[in-house]
Protein backbone atom coordinates (compact mmCIF):
# COMPACT_ATOMS: atom_id res chain seq x y z
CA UNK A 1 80.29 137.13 34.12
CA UNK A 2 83.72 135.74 35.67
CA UNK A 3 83.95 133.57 38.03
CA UNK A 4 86.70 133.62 40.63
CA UNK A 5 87.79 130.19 41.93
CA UNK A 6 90.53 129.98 44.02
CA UNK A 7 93.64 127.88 42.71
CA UNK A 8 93.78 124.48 44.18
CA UNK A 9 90.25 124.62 45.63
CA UNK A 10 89.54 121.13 46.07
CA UNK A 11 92.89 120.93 48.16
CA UNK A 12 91.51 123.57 50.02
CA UNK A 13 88.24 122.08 50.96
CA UNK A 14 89.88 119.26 52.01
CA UNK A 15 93.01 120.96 54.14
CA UNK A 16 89.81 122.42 55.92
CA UNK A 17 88.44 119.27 56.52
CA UNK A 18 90.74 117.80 58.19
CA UNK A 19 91.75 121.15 60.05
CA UNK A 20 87.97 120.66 61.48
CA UNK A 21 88.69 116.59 61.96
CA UNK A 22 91.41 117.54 64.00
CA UNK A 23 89.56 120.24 66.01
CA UNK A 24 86.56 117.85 66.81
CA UNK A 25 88.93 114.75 68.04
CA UNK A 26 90.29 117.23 70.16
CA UNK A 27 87.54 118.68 71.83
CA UNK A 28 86.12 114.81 72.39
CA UNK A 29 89.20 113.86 73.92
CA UNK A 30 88.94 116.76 76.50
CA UNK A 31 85.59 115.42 77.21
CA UNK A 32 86.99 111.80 77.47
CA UNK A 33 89.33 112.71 80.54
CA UNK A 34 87.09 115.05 82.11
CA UNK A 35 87.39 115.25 85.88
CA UNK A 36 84.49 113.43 86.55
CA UNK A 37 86.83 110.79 88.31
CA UNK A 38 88.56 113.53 90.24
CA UNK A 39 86.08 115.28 92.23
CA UNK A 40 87.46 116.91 95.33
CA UNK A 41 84.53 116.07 97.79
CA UNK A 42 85.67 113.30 99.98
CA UNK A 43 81.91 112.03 99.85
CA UNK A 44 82.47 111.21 95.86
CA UNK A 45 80.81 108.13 94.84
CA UNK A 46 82.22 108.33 91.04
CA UNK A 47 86.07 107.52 91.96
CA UNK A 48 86.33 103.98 90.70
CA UNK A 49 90.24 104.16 91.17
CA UNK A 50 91.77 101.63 92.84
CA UNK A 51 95.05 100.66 94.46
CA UNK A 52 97.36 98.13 92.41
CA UNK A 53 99.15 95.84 94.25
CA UNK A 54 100.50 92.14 95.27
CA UNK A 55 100.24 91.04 98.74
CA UNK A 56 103.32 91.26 100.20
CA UNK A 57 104.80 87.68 101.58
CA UNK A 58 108.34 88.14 102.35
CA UNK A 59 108.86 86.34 105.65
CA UNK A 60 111.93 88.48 106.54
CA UNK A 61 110.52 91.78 106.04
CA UNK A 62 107.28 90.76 107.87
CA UNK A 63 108.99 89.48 111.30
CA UNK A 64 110.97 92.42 111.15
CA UNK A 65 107.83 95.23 110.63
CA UNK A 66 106.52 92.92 113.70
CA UNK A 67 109.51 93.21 115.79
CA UNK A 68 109.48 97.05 115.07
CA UNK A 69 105.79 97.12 116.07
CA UNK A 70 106.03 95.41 119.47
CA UNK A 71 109.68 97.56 120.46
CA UNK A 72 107.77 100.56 119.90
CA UNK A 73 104.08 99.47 121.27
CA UNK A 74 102.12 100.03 118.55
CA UNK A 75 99.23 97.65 118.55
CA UNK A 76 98.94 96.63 115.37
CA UNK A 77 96.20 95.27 112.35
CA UNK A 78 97.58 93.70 109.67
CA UNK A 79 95.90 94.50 106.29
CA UNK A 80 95.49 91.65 103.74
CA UNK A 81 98.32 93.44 101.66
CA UNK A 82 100.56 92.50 104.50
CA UNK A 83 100.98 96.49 105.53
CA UNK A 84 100.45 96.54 109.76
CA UNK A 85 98.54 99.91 111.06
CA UNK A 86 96.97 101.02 113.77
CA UNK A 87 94.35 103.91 113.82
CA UNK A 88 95.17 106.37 116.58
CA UNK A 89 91.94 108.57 115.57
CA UNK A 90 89.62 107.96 113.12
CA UNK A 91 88.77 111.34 111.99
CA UNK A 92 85.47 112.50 110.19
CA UNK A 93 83.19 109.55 108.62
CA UNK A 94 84.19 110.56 104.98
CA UNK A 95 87.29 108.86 103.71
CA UNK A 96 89.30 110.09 101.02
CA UNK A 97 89.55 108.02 97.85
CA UNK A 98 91.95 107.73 95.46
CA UNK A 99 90.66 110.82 93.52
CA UNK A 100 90.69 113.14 96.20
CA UNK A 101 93.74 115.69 96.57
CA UNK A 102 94.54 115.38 100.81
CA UNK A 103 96.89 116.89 102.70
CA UNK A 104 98.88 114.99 105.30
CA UNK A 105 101.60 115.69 108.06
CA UNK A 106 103.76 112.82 108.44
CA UNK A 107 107.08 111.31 109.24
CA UNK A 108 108.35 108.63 107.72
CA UNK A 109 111.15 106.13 109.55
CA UNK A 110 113.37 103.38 108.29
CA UNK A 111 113.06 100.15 110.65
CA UNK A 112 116.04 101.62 112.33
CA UNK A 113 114.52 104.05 114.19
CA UNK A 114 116.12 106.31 111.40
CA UNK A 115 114.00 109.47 110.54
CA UNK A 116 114.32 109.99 106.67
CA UNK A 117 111.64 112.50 105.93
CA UNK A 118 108.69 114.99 107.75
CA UNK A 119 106.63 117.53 106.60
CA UNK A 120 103.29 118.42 105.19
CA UNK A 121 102.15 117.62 101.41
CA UNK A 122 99.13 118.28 98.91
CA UNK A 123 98.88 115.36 97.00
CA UNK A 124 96.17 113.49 94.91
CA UNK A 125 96.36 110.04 96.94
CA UNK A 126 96.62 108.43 93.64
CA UNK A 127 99.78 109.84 92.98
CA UNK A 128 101.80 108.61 96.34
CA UNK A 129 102.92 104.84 97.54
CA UNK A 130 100.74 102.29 96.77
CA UNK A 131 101.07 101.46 100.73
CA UNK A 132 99.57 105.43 101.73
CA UNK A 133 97.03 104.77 98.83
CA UNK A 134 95.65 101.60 100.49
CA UNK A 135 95.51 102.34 104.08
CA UNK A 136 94.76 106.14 104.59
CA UNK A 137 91.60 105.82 102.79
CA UNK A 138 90.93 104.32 106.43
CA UNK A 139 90.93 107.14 108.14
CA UNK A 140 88.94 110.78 107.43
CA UNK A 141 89.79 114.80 108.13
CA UNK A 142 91.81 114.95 111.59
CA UNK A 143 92.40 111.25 111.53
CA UNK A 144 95.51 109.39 112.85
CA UNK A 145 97.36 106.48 111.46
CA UNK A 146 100.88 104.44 112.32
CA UNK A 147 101.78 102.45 109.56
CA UNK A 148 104.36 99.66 108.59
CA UNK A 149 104.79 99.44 104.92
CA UNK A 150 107.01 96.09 103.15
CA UNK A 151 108.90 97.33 100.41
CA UNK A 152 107.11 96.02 97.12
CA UNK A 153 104.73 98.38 98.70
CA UNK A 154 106.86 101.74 99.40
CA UNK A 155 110.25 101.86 96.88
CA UNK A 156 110.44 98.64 96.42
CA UNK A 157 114.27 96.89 95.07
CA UNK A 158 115.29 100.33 94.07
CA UNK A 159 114.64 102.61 97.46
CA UNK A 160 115.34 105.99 97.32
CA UNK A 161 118.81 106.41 97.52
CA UNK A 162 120.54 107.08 99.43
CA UNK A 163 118.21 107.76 101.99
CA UNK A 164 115.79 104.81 101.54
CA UNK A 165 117.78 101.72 100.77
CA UNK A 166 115.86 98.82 98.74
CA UNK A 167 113.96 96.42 100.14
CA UNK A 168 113.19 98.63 103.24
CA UNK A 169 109.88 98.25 104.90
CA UNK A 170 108.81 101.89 106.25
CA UNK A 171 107.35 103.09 109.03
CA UNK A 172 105.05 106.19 108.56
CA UNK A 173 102.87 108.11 111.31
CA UNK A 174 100.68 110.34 110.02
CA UNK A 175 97.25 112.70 110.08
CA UNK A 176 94.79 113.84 107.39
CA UNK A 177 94.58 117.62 107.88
């Protein structure tokens, strides 16, 4: 009786192996980043994200957020990152956190008065400023929130030109919809 043995078949038992090797690391790293942290429900418990930053301590930009606080009456809170707000409405008692995709209507002002940008966005909070990711988590669904942002917090050196030159603090008002 004869025996067929395909040529090579040691290099084919072992070009299968690692075929399968390859197949297997795969599928565990799908499990790795599954979206466990990224549930949708504002009442999620399992986002451990958190915003990155260095309190701000430029003197200069600080007096002038405060200067364009008190011209246009908004009263104020300064967070320990050095970003001033004031909540105009709360909202619902479940705050986004980073993890959550929200969206927001907003307008967003240099400390000029100057209007550089409006509109409405879907976002994952994780994924805008580092100023909107530490202070709207303050406020839930239907909330309202005025916001001065320094720089290292917003666009930092760089800006945005040439809308948002660098080193501008930002104003923002805004609502969680």
């Amino acid at each position: 009786m004869t025996h067929f043995r395909p040529k090579n078949s040691f290099k084919s038992s072992i070009s299968s192996l690692l075929t399968l090797l390859i197949v297997l690391v795969g599928l565990f790293s799908m499990n790795a980043c599954s979206k466990s942290d990224t549930k949708s429900d504002t009442n999620s418990t399992a986002c451990t994200l958190k915003a990155q930053y260095v309190n701000d301590t430029s003197a200069t930009q600080k007096a002038l957020m405060v200067a364009f606080c008190k011209n246009n009456n908004i009263n104020y809170t300064t967070h320990p990152s050095g970003i001033l707000y004031e909540i105009t409405a709360a909202g619902d008692t479940a705050k986004p956190n980073l993890c959550n995709s929200i969206t927001m209507t907003y307008a967003g002002k240099l400390m000029t008065g100057i209007q550089f940008d409006k509109g409405t966005i879907s976002y994952p909070l994780k994924d805008l400023i580092v100023g909107w990711q530490i202070i709207v988590p303050l406020i839930g669904k239907g909330g309202k929130i005025k916001m001065v942002i320094p720089s290292s917090l917003a666009y930092g050196e760089q800006g945005r030109p040439p809308v948002i030159p660098g080193n501008s603090p930002l104003y923002f008002e805004m609502s969680i919809d």
